[in-house]
N, C-alpha and C. Protein backbone atom coordinates (compact mmCIF):
# COMPACT_ATOMS: atom_id res chain seq x y z
N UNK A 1 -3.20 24.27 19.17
CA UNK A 1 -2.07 24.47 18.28
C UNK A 1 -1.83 25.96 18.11
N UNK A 2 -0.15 26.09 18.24
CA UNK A 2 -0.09 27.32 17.75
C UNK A 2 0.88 27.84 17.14
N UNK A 3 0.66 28.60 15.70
CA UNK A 3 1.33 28.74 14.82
C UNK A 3 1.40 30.10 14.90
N UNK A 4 3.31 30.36 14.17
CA UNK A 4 3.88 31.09 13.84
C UNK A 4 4.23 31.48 12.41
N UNK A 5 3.23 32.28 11.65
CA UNK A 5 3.32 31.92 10.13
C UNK A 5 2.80 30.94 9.10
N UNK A 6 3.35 30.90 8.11
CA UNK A 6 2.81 29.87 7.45
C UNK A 6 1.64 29.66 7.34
N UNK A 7 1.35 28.38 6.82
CA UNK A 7 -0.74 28.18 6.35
C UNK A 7 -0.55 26.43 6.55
N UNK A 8 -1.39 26.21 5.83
CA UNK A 8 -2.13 24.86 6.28
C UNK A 8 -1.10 23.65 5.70
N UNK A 9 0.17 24.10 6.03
CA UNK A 9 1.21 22.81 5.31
C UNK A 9 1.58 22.14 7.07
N UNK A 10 1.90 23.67 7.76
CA UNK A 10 1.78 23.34 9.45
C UNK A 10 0.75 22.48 10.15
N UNK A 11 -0.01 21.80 9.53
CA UNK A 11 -1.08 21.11 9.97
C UNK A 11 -0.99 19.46 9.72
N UNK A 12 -0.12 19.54 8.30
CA UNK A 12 0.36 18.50 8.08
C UNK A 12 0.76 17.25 8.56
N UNK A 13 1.32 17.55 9.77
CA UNK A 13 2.13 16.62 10.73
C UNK A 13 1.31 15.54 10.95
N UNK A 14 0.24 15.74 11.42
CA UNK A 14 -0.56 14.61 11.65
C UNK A 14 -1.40 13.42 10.75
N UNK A 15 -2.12 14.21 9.82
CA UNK A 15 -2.44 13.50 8.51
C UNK A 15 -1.28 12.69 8.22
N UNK A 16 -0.14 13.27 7.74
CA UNK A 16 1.07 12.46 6.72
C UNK A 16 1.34 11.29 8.09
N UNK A 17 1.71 11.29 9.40
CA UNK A 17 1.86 10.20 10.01
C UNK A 17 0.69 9.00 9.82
N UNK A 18 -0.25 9.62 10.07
CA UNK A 18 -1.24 8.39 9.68
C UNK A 18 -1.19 7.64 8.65
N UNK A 19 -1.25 8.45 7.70
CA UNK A 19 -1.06 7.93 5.98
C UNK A 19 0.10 6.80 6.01
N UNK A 20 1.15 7.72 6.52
CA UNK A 20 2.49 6.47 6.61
C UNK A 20 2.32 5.54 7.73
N UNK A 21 1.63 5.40 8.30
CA UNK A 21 1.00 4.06 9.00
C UNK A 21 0.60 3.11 7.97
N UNK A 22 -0.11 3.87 7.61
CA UNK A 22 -0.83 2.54 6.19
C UNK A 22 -0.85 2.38 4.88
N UNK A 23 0.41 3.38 4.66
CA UNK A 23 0.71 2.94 2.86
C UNK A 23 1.86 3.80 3.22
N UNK A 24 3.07 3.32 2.59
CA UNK A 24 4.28 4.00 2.21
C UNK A 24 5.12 3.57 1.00
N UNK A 25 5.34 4.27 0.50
CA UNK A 25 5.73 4.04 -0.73
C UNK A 25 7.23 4.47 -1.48
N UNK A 26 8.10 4.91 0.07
CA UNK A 26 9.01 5.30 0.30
C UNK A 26 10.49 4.30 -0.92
N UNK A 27 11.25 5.23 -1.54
CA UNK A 27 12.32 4.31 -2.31
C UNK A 27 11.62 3.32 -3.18
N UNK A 28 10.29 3.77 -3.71
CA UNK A 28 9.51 3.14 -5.07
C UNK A 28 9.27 1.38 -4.32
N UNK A 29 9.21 1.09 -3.09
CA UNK A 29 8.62 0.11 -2.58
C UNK A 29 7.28 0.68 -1.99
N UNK A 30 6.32 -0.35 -1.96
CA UNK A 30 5.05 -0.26 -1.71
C UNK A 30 5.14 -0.80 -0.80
N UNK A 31 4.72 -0.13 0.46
CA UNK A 31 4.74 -0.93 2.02
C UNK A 31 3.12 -1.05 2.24
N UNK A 32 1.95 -1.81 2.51
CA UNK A 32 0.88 -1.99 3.61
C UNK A 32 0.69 -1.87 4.95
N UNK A 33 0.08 -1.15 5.12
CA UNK A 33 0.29 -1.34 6.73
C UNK A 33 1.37 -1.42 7.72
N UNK A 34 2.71 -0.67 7.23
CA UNK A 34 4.31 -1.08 7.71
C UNK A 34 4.29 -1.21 9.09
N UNK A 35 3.69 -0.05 10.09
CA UNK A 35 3.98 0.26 11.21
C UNK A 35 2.33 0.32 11.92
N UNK A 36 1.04 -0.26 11.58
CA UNK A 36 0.50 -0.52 11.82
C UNK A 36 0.26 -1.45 12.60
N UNK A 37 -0.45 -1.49 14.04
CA UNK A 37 -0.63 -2.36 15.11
C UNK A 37 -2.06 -3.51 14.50
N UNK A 38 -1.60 -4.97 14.02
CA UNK A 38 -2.58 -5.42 13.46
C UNK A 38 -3.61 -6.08 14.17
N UNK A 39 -3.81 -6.05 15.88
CA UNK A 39 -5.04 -6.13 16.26
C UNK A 39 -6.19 -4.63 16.39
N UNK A 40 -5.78 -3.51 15.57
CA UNK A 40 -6.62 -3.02 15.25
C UNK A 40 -7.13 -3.12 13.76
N UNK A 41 -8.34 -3.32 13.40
CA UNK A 41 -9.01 -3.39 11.79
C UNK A 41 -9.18 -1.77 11.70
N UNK A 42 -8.20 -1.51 10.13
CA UNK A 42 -7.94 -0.77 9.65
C UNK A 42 -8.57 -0.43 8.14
N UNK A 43 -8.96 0.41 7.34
CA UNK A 43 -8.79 0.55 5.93
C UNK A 43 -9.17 1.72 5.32
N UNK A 44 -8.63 1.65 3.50
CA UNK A 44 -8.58 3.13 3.26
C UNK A 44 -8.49 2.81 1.62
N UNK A 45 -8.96 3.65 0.68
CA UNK A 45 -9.27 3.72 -0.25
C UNK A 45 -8.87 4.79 -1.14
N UNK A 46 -8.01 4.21 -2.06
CA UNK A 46 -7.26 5.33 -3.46
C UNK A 46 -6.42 6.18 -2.76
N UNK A 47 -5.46 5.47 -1.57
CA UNK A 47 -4.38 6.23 -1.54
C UNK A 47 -3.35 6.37 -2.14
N UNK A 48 -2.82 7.39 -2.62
CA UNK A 48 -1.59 7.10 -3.98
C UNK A 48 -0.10 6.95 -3.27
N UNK A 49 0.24 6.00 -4.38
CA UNK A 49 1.39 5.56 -3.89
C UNK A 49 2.50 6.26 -5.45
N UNK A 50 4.23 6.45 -5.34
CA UNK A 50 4.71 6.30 -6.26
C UNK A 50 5.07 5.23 -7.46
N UNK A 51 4.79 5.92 -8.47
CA UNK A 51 4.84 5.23 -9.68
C UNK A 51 3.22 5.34 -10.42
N UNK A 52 2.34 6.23 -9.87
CA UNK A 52 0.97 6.56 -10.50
C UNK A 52 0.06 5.44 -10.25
N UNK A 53 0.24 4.81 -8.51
CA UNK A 53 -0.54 3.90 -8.41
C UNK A 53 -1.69 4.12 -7.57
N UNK A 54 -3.16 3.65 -7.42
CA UNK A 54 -3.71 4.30 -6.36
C UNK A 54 -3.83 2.71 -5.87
N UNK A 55 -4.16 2.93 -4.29
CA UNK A 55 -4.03 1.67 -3.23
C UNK A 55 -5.24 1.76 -2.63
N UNK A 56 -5.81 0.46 -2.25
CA UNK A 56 -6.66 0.49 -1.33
C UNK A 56 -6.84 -0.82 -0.56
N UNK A 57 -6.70 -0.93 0.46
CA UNK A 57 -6.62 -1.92 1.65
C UNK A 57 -7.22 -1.78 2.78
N UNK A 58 -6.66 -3.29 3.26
CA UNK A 58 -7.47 -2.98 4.79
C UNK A 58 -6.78 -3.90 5.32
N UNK A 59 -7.21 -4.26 6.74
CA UNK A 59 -6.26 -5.11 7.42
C UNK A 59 -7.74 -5.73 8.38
N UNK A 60 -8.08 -6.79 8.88
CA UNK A 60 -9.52 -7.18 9.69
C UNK A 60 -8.64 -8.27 9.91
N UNK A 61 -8.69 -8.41 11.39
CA UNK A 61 -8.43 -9.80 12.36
C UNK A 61 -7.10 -10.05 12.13
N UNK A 62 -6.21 -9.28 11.84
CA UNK A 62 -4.73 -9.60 11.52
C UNK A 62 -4.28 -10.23 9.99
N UNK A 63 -5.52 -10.21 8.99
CA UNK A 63 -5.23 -10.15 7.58
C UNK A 63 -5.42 -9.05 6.82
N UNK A 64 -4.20 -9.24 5.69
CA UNK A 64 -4.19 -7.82 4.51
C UNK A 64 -4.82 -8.40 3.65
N UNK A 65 -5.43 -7.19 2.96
CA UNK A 65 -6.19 -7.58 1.76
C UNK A 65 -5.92 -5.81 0.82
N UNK A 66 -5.64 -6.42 -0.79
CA UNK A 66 -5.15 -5.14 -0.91
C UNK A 66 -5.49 -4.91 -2.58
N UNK A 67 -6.10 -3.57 -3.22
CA UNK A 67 -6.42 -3.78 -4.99
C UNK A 67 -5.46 -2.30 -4.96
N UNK A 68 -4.52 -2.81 -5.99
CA UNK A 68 -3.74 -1.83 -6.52
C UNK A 68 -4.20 -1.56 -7.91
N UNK A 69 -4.67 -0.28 -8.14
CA UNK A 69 -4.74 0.17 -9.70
C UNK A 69 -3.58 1.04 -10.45
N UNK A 70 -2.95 0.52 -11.49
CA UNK A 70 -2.21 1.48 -11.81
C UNK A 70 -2.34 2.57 -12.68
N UNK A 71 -2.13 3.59 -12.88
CA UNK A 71 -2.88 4.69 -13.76
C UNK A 71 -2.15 4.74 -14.60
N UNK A 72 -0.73 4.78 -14.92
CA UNK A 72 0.09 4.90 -15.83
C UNK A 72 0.67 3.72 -16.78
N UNK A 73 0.96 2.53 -15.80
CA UNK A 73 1.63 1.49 -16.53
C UNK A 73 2.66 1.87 -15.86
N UNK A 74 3.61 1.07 -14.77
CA UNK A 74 4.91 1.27 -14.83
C UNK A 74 5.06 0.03 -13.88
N UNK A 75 6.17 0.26 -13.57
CA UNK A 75 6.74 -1.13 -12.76
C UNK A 75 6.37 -1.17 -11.19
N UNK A 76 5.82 -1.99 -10.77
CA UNK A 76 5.42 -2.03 -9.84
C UNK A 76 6.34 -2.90 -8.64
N UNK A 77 6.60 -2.06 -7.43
CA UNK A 77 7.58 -3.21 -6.50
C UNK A 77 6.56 -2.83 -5.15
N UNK A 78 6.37 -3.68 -4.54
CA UNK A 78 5.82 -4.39 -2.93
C UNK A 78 5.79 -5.16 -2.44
N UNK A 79 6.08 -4.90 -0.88
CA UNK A 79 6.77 -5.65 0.24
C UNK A 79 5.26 -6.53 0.45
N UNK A 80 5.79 -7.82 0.80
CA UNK A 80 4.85 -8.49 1.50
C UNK A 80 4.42 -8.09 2.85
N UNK A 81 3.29 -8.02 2.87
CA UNK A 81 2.74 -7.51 3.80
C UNK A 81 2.56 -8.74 5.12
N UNK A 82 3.28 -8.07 6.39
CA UNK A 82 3.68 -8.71 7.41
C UNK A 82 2.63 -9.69 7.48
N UNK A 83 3.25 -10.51 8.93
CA UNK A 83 2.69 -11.41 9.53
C UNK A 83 1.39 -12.63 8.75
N UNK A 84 2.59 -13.13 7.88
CA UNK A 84 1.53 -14.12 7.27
C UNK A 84 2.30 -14.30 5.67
N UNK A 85 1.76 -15.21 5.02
CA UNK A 85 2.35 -15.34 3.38
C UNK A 85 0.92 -14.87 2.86
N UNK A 86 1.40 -14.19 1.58
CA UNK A 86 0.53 -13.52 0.41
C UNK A 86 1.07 -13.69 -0.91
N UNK A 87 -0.14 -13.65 -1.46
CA UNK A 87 0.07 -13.43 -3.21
C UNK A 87 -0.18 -12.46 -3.76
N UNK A 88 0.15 -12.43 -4.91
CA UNK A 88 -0.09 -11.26 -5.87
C UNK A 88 -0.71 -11.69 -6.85
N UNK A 89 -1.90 -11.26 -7.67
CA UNK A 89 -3.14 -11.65 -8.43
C UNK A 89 -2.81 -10.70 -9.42
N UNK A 90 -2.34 -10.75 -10.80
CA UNK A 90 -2.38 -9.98 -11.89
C UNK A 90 -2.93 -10.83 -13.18
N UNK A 91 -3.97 -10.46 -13.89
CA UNK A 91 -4.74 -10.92 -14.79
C UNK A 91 -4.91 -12.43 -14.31
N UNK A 92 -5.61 -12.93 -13.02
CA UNK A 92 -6.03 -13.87 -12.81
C UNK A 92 -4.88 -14.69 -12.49
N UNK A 93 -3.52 -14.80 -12.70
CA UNK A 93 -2.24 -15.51 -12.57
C UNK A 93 -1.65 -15.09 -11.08
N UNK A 94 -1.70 -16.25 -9.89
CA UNK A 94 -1.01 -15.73 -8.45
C UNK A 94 0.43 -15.37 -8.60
N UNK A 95 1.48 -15.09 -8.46
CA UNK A 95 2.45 -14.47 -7.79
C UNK A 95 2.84 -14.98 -6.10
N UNK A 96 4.05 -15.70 -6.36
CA UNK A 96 4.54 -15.55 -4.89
C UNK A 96 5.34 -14.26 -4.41
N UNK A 97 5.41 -13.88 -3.41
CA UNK A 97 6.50 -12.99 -2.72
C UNK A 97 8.10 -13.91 -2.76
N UNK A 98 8.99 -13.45 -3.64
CA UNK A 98 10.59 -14.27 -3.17
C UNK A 98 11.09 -13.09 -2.47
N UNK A 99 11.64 -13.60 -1.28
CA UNK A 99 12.36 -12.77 -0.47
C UNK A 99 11.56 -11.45 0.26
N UNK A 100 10.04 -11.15 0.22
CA UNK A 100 9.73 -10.25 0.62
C UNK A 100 8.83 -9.41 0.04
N UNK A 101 9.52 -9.74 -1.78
CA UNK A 101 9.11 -8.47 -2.80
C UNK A 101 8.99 -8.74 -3.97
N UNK A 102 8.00 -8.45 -4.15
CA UNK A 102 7.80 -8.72 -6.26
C UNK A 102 7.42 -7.40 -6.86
N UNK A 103 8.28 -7.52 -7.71
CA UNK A 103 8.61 -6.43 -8.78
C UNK A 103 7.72 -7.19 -10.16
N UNK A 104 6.87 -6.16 -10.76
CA UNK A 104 6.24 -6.37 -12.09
C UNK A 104 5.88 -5.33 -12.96
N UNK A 105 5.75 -5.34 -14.10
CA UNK A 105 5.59 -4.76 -14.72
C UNK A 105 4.11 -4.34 -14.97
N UNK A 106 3.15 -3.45 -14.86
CA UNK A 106 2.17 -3.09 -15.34
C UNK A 106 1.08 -2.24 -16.14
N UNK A 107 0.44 -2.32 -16.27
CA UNK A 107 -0.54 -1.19 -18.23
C UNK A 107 -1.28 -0.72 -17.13
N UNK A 108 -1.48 0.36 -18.13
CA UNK A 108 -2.32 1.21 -17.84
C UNK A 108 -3.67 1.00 -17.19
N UNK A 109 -4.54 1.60 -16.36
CA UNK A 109 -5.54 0.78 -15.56
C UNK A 109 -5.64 -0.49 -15.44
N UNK A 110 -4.51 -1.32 -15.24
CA UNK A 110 -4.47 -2.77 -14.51
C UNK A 110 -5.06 -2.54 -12.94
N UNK A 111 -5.77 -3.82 -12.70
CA UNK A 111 -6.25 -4.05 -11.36
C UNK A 111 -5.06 -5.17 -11.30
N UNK A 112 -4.67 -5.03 -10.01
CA UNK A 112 -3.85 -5.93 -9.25
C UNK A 112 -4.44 -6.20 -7.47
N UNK A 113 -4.50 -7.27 -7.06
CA UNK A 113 -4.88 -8.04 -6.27
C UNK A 113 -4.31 -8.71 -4.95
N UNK A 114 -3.68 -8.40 -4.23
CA UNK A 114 -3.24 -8.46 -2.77
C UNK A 114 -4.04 -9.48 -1.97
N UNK A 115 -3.37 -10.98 -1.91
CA UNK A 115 -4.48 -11.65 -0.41
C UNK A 115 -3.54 -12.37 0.32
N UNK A 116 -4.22 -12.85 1.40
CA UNK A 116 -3.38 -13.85 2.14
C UNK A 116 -3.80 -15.50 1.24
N UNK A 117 -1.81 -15.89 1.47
CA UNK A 117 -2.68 -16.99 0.39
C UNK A 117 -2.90 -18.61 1.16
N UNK A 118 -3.49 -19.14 0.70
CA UNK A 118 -4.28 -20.12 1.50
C UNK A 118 -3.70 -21.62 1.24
């Protein structure tokens, strides 16, 4: 590599593609794994997403599995995560995906729960 100026934001390029492989959070939707090839097993831990959420997932044998914590309390929206039906687990109560995406409301250090549902 070779740089003209600047400091370590030029380095960037590569990290941020990866990241947006496996969490994007682009337009306050929460994507998993968007552009991720799912015969590779993937995962990653307290990546932050918008709205003060941290993420952590993985993907093994072509299933998502996913614990969203929220730090703030705010509304939470995410895409179902491809190839397959999932739920959403908040205080023990499942959640279907309608159309793709569920939007909810959530407190402060809530655990929320991502699986394939069975």
């Amino acid at each position: 590599f070779r740089f003209g100026g600047g400091g370590i934001e030029n380095c960037a390029a590569i990290p941020a593609a990866v990241n947006e492989m496996l969490l994007q959070s682009y337009e306050n939707i929460i994507r998993l794994f968007p552009t991720w090839n799912f015969s590779h097993n993937a995962s990653y831990r307290n990546l932050r997403a918008y709205g003060a959420f941290l993420v952590s997932a993985e993907v093994v044998n072509g299933v998502v599995s996913a614990e969203i914590v929220s730090e703030k309390g705010s509304v939470l929206k995410i895409c179902e995560p491809k190839y397959g039906k999932y739920i959403l687990i908040k205080k023990e109560m499942p959640s279907y995906f309608n159309d793709g995406i569920i939007t909810i409301q959530t407190e402060p250090g809530e655990h929320i729960i991502i699986r394939k549902a069975e």
